[in-house]
Protein backbone atom coordinates (compact mmCIF):
# COMPACT_ATOMS: atom_id res chain seq x y z
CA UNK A 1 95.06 106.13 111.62
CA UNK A 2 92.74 103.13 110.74
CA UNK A 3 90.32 104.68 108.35
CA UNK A 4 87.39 102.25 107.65
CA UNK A 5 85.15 103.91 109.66
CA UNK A 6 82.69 106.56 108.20
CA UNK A 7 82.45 108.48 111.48
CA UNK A 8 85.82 108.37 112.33
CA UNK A 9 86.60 109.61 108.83
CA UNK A 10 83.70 112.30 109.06
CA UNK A 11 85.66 113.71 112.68
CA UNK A 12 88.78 113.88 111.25
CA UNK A 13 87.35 115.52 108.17
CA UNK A 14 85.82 117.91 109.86
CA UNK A 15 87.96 118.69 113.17
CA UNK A 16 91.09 117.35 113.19
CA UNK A 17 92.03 118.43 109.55
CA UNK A 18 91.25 122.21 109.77
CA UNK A 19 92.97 122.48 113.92
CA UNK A 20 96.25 120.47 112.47
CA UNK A 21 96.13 123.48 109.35
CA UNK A 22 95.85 126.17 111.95
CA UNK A 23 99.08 124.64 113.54
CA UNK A 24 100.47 124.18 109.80
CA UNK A 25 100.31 120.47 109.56
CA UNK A 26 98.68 118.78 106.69
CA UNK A 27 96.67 115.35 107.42
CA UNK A 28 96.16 113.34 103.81
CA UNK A 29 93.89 110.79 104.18
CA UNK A 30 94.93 107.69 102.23
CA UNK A 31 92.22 105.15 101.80
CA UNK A 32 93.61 101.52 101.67
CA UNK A 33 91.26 98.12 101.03
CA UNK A 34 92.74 95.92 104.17
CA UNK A 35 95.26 96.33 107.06
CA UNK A 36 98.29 94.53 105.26
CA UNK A 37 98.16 97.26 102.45
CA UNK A 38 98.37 100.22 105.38
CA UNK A 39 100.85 98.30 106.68
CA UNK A 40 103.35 98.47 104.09
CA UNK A 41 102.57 102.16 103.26
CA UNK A 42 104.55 102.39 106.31
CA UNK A 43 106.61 99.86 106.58
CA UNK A 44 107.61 98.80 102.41
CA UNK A 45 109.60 96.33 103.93
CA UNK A 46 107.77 94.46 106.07
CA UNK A 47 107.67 90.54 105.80
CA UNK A 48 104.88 87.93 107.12
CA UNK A 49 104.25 88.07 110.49
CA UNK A 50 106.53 85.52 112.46
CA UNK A 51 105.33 82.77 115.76
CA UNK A 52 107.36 83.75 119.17
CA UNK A 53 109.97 81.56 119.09
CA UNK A 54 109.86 78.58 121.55
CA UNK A 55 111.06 78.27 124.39
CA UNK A 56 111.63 76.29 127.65
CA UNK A 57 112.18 76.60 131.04
């Protein structure tokens, strides 16, 4: 979930979290400075984004 927004944070904090315990699922909240960082949390792997390849018709 993108988490750089202090309200979004504060809902999840306060609603999501304890409803996902009830059903026995822990959310961790993971802070990261910029979108390429949360993007290899996920995928370690993960290169520089490529162009679509051209093509002709």
């Amino acid at each position: 979930m993108y988490g750089g927004d202090a309200g979004t944070n504060a809902f999840v904090d306060r609603y999501v979290t304890p409803a996902a315990a009830e059903l026995g699922v822990t959310v961790h909240r993971v802070p990261v400075a910029e979108t390429t960082a949360a993007v290899h949390r996920v995928v370690p792997n993960a290169g520089p984004a490529r162009a679509p390849a051209a093509r002709s018709i």
